[in-house]
Protein backbone atom coordinates (compact mmCIF):
# COMPACT_ATOMS: atom_id res chain seq x y z
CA UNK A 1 288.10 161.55 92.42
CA UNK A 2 290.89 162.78 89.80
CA UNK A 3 290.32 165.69 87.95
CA UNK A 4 291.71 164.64 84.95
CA UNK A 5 290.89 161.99 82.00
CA UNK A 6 294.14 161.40 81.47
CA UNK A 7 295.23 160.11 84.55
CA UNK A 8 293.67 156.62 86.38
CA UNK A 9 290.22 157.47 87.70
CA UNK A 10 289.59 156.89 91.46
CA UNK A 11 287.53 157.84 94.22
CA UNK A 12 288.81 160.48 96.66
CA UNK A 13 287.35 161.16 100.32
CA UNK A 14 286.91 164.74 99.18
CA UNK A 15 285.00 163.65 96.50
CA UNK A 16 282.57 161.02 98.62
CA UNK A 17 282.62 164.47 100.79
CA UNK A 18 281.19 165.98 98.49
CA UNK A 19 278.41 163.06 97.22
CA UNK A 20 277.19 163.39 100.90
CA UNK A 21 277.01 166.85 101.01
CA UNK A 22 274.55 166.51 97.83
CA UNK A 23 272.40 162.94 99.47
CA UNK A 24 269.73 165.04 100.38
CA UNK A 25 269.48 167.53 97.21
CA UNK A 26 269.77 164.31 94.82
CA UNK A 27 266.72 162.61 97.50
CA UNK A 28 264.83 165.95 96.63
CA UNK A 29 265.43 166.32 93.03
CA UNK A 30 264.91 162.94 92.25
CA UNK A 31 268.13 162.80 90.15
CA UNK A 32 271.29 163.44 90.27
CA UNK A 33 272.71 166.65 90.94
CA UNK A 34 273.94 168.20 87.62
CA UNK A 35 277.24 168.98 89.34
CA UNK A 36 277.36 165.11 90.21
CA UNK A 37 277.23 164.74 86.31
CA UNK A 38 279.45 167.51 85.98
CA UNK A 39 282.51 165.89 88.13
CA UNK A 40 281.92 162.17 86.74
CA UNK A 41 282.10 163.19 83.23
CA UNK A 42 285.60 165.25 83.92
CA UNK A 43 286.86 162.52 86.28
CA UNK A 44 287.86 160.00 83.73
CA UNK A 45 285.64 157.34 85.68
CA UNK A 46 283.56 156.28 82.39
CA UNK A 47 287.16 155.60 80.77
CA UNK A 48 287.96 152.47 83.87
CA UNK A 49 286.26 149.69 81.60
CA UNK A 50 286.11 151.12 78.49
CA UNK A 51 288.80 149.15 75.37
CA UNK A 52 292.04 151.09 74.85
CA UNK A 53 291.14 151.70 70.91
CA UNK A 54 288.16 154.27 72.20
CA UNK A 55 290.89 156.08 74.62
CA UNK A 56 289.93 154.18 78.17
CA UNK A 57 291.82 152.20 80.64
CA UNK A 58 290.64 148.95 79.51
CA UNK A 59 290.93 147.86 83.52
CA UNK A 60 290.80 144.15 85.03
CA UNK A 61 286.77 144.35 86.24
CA UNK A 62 287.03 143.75 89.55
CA UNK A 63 288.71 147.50 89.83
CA UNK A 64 285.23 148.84 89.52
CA UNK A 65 284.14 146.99 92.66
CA UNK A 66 285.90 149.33 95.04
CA UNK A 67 284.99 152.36 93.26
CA UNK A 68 281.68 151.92 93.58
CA UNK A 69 281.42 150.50 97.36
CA UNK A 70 283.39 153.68 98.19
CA UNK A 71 281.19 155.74 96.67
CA UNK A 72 278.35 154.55 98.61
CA UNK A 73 279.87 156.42 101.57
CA UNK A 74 278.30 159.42 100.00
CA UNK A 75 275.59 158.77 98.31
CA UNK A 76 273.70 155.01 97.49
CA UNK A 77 271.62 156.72 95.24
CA UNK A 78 274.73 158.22 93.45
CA UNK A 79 277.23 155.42 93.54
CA UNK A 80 274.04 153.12 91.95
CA UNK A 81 274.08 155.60 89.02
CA UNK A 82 277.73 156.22 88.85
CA UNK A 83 278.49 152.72 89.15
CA UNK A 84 276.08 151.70 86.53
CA UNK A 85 277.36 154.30 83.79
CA UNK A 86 280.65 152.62 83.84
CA UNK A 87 279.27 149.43 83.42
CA UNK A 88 277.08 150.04 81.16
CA UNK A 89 280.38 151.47 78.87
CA UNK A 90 281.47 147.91 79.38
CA UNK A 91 278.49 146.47 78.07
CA UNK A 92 278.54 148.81 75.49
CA UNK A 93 282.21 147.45 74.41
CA UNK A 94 280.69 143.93 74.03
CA UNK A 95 278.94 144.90 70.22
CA UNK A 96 280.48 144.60 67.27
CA UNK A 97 283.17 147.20 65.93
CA UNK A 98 280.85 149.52 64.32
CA UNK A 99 278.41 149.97 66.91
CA UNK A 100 281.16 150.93 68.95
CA UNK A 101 283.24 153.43 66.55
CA UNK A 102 279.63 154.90 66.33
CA UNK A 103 279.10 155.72 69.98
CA UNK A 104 282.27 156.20 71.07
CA UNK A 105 282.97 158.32 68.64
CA UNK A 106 283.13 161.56 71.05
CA UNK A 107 284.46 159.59 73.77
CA UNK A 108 282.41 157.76 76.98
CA UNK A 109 278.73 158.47 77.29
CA UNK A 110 276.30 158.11 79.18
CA UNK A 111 273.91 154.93 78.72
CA UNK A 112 271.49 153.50 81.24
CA UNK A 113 270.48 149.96 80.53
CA UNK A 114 266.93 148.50 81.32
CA UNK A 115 267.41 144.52 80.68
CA UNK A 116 264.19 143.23 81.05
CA UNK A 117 263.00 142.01 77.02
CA UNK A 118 259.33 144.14 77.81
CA UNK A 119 259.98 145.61 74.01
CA UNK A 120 259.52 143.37 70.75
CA UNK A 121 261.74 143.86 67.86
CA UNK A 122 260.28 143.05 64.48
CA UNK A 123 262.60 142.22 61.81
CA UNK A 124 262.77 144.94 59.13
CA UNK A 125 265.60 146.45 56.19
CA UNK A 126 268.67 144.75 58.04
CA UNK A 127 267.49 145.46 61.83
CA UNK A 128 264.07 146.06 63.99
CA UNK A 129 261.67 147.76 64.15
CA UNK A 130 261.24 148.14 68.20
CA UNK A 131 258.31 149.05 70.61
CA UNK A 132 258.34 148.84 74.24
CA UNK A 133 258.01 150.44 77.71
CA UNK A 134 260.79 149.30 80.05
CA UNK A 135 260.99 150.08 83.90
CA UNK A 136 263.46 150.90 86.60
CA UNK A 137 266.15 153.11 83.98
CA UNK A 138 268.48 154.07 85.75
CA UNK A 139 270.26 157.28 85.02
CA UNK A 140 267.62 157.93 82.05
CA UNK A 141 267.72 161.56 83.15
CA UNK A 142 271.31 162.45 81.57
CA UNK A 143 270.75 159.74 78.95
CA UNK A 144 273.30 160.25 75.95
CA UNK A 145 272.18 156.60 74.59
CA UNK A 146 269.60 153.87 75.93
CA UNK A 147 270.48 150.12 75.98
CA UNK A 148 267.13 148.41 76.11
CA UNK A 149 266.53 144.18 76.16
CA UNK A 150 263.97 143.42 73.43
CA UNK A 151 262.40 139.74 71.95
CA UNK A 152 263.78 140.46 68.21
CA UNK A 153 263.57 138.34 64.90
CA UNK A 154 260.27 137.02 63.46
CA UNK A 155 257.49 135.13 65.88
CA UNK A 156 258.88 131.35 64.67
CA UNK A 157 262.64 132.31 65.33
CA UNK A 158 262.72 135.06 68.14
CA UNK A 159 265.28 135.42 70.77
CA UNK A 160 266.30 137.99 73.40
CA UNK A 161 268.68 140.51 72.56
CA UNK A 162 270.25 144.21 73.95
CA UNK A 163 269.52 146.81 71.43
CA UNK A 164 271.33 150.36 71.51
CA UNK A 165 269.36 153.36 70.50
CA UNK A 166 270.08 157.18 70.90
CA UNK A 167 268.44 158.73 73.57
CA UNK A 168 266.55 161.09 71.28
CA UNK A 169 264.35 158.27 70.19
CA UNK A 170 262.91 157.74 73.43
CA UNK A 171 260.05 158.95 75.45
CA UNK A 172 260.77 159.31 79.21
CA UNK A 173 258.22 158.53 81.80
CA UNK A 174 258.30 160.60 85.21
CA UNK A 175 257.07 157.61 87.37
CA UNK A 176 260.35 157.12 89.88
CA UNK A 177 258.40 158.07 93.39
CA UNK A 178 259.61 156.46 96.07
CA UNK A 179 260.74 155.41 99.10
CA UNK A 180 264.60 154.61 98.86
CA UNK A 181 267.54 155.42 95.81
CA UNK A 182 265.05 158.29 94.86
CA UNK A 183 268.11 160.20 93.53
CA UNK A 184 268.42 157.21 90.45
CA UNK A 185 265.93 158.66 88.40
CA UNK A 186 265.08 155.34 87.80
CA UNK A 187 262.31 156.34 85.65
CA UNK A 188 260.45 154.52 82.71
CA UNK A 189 260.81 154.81 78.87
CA UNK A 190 258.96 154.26 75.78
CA UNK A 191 259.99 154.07 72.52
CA UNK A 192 257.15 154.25 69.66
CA UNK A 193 258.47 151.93 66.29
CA UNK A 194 261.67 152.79 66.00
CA UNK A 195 264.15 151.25 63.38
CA UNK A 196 267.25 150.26 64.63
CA UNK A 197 269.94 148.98 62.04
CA UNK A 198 271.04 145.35 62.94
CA UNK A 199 274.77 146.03 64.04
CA UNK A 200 273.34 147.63 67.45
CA UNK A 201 271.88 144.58 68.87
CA UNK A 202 273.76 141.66 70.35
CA UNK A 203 271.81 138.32 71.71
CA UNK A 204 271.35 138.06 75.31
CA UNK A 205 272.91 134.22 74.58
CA UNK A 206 276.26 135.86 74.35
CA UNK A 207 275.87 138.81 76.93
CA UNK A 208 274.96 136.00 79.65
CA UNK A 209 278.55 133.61 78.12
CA UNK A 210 280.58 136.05 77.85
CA UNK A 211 281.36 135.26 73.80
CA UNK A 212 280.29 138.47 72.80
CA UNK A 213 281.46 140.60 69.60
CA UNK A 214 283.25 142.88 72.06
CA UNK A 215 285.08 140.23 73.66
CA UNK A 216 286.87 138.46 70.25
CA UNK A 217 287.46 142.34 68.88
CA UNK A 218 289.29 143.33 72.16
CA UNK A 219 290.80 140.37 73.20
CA UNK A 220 291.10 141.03 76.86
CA UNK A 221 289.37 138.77 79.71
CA UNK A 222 287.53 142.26 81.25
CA UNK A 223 285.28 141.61 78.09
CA UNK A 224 284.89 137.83 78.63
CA UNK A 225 283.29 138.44 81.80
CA UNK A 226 279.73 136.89 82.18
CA UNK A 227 277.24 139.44 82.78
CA UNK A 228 275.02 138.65 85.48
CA UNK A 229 278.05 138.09 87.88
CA UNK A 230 278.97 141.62 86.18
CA UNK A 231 276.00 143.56 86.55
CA UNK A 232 275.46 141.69 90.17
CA UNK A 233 278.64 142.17 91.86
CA UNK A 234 278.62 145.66 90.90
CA UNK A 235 275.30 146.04 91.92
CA UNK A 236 275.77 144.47 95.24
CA UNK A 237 278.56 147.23 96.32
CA UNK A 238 276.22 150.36 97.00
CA UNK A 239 274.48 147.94 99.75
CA UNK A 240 278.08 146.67 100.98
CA UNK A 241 279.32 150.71 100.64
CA UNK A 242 276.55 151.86 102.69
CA UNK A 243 276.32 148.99 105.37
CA UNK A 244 280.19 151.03 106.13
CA UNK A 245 278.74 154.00 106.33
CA UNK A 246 276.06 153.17 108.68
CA UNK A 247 278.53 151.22 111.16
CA UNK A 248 280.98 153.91 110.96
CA UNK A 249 278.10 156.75 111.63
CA UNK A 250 276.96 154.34 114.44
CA UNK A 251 280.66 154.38 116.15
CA UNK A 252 280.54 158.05 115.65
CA UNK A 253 277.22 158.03 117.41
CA UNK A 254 278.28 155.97 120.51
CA UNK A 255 281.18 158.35 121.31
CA UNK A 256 278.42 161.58 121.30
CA UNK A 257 275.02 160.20 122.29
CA UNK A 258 273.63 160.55 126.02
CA UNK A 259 270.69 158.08 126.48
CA UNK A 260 267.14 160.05 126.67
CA UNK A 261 266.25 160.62 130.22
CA UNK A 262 268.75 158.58 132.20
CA UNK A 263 271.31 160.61 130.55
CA UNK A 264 273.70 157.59 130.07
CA UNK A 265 276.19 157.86 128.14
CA UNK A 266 275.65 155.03 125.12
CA UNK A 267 279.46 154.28 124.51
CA UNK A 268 279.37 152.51 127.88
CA UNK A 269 276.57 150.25 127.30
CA UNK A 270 278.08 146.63 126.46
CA UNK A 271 275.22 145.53 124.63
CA UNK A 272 276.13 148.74 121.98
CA UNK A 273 279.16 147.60 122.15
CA UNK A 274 278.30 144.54 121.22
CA UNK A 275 276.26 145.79 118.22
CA UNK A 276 279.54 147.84 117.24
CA UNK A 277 281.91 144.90 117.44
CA UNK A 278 279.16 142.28 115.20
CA UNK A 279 279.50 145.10 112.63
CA UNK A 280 282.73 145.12 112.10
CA UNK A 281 283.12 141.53 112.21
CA UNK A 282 280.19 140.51 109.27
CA UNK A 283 281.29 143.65 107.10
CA UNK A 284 284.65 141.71 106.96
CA UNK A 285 282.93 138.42 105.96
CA UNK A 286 281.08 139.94 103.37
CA UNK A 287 283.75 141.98 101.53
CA UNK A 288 285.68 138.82 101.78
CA UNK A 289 283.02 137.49 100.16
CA UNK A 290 282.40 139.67 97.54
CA UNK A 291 286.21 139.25 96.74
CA UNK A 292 286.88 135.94 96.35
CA UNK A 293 283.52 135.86 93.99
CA UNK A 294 285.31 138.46 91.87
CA UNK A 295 288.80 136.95 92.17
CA UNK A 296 287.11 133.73 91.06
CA UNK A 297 285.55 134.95 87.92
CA UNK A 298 288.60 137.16 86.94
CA UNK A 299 291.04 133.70 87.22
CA UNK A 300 288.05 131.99 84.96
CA UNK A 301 287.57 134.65 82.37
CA UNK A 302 291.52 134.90 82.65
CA UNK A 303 292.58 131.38 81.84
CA UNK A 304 290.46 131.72 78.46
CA UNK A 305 287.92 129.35 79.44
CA UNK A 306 284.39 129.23 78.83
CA UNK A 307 282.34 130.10 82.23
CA UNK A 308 279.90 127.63 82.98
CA UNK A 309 276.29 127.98 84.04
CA UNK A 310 277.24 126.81 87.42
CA UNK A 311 279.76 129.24 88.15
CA UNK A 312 278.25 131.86 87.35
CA UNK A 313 274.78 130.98 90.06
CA UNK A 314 277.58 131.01 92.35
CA UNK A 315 278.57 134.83 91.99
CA UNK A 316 275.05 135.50 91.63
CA UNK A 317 274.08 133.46 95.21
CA UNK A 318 277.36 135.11 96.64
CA UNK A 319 276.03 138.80 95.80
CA UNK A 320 272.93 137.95 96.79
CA UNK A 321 273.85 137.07 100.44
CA UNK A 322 276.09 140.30 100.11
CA UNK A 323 272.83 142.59 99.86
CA UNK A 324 271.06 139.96 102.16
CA UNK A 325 273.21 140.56 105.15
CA UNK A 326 274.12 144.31 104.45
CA UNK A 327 270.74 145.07 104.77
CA UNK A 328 270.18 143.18 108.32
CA UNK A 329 273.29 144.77 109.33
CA UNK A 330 272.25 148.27 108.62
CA UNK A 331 268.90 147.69 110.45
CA UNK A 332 270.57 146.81 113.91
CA UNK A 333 272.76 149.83 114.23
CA UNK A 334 269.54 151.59 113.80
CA UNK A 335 267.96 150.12 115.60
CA UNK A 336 269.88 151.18 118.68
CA UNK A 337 270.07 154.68 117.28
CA UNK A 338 267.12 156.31 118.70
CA UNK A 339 264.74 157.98 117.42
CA UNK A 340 266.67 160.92 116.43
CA UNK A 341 268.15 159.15 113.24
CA UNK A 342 265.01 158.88 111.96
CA UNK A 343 264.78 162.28 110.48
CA UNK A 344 265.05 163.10 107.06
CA UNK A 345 268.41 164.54 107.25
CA UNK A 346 270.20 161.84 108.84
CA UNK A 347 272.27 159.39 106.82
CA UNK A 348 271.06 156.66 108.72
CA UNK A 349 267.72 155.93 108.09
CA UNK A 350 268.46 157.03 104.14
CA UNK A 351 271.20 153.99 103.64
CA UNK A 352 268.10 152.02 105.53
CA UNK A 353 265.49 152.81 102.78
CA UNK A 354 268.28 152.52 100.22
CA UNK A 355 269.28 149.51 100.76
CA UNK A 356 265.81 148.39 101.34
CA UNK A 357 265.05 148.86 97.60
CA UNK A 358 268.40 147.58 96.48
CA UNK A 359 267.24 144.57 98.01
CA UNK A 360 264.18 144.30 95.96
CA UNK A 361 265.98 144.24 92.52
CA UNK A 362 265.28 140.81 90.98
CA UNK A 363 269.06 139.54 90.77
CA UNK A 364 269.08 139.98 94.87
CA UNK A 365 266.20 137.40 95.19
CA UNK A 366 267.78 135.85 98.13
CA UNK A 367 265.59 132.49 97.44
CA UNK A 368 265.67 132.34 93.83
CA UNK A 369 269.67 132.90 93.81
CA UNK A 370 270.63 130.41 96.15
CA UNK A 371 267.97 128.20 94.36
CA UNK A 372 269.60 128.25 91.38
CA UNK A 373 273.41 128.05 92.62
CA UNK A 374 272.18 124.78 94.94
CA UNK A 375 270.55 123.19 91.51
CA UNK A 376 273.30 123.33 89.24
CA UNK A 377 275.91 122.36 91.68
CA UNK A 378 273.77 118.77 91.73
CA UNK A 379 272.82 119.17 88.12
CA UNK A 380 269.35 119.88 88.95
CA UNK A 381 267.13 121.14 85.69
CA UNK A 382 267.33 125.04 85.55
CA UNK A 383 265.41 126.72 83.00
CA UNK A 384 267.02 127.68 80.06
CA UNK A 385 266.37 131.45 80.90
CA UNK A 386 267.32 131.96 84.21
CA UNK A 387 269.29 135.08 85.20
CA UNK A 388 272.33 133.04 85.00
């Protein structure tokens, strides 16, 4: 990765290098290293999605896609985090001008984002008063600020809505034990009736259209971008990132590993072969996949349009089937790995119970998305509040 703000962030081998050198620290401390921090907060990363006026790169989306798949070479765990902190600095640029000026105003931060409405927002002086516990925050650990979804406005008139709060006014809960993406932190939070003014909440309505306050003050179509295909796409890359790993790691393997007792050497066995050659072949489906999703929504978002319900199930479904399969493809390689890559140290069975978890987030509900994407395509009734 660069080493300077000022220059277009990227991803650098030494720098996955480095992520995997830390896999098994991060695993262990249950966070991220704090030199993991240390080099993501100098690399100019945080800047990729984040408006020109607040010093970023203001980038077309779909550049975070490769950033974060590349990362997963390294580190699920850490790619996860990293890739959520930038996204969450694009969510971030979808409120209103003054929420913005006010946490931007000592450049990129830091800001994990638990979606789920488990907090209630009472109405009170021009903004809530909120209360909640939410689950699965990512990144809490290094929190600068907390983006939290909340039921807000009075009992008759309530809707669901994102509301921004400084990290000082929560209460973290060490609960993150685990057997996969340990190294998230993903732990849970409570905040105790706190008032936040009104200008740091925006409704869920216009998060999911993409007609956000962010997206009229910056005019650009990276801000017009739905964000469930957002969040899922991005999402979807640590399992795509690591299903690499694990086939590269498994050629590596063939061309060193002598079959217990018959001393055979594995690279000659056609049915590894086989196993090698399958890999290579669905990894290119799937990234294929995962681009033409992306290069789909950017044309939409591009052309000015409003993004319909319809399209957007249909990034949803395609990430879906992106974690679907990259999980089955990491567990044949395995498979056929012996039972030497089943130690602790090896990469292999850690992308395994990464991706396993990955798999269980809620927008990778390989029923429910496909579901959804089959309904509205023959205008089917879909709930109001689907993950859409």
């Amino acid at each position: 990765m660069t080493t300077s703000s000022t220059s277009r962030p990227g991803v650098s081998e030494d720098f996955v290098a480095r992520l995997a050198d830390r896999a098994g620290e991060a695993e262990k401390l249950r966070r991220l290293p704090q030199a993991t921090i240390d080099e993501y907060r100098e690399s100019g990363l945080a800047r990729l999605l984040l408006p020109k006026r607040h010093g970023g790169w203001q980038a077309e989306f779909p550049e975070i896609l490769d950033v974060v798949r590349r990362m997963a070479h390294g580190c699920a765990s850490s790619a996860w985090t990293l890739g959520f902190y930038t996204l969450h600095s694009w969510m971030l640029a979808l409120f209103g001008e003054q929420a913005q000026d006010e946490v931007f105003a000592g450049g990129p931060v830091l800001c994990p984002a638990p979606l789920a409405p488990t907090g209630r927002g009472a109405p009170l002086d021009g903004g809530v008063r909120l209360t909640g516990r939410w689950s699965c925050v990512t990144g809490v650990m290094d929190a600068d600020w907390v983006l939290v979804g909340a039921i807000c406005g009075p009992d008759d008139a309530s809707y669901p809505a994102l509301v921004l709060l400084p990290a000082t006014d929560i209460r973290i809960e060490d609960v993150w034990h685990t057997a996969g993406m340990c190294a998230t932190g993903s732990n849970d939070i409570v905040v105790d009736d706190v008032w936040v003014p009104g200008h740091r909440l925006v409704t869920v309505a216009d998060i999911y259209s993409g007609t956000t306050p962010g997206a009229a003050l910056h005019d650009a179509a990276v801000y017009r971008w739905p964000m469930v295909p957002a969040l899922a796409l991005t999402a979807a890359m640590p399992a795509l990132g690591s299903a690499e790993l694990v086939a590269d790691l498994f050629a590596r393997r063939l061309s060193e590993r002598a079959l217990a007792y018959s001393g055979v050497a594995q690279k000659d066995q056609p049915s590894a072969q086989v196993r090698l050659g399958g890999a290579r072949v669905r990894l290119r489906a799937l990234r294929g996949l995962a681009d033409a999703a992306a290069d789909d929504m950017q044309a939409r978002v591009s052309s000015g349009h409003h993004v319909g319900r319809k399209a957007r199930a249909g990034v949803r479904a395609a990430a879906a089937h992106v974690v679907h399969e990259s999980r089955a493809l990491i567990a044949d390689p395995l498979e056929a790995s012996g039972a030497s890559a089943q130690f602790l140290d090896q990469p292999l069975q850690r992308a395994k119970r990464d991706v396993d978890v990955i798999s269980g987030h809620v927008v990778f509900d390989y029923d429910v998305s496909r579901e959804l994407a089959g309904a509205l395509e023959i205008g089917a009734k879909v709930s109001p509040f689907a993950m859409i």
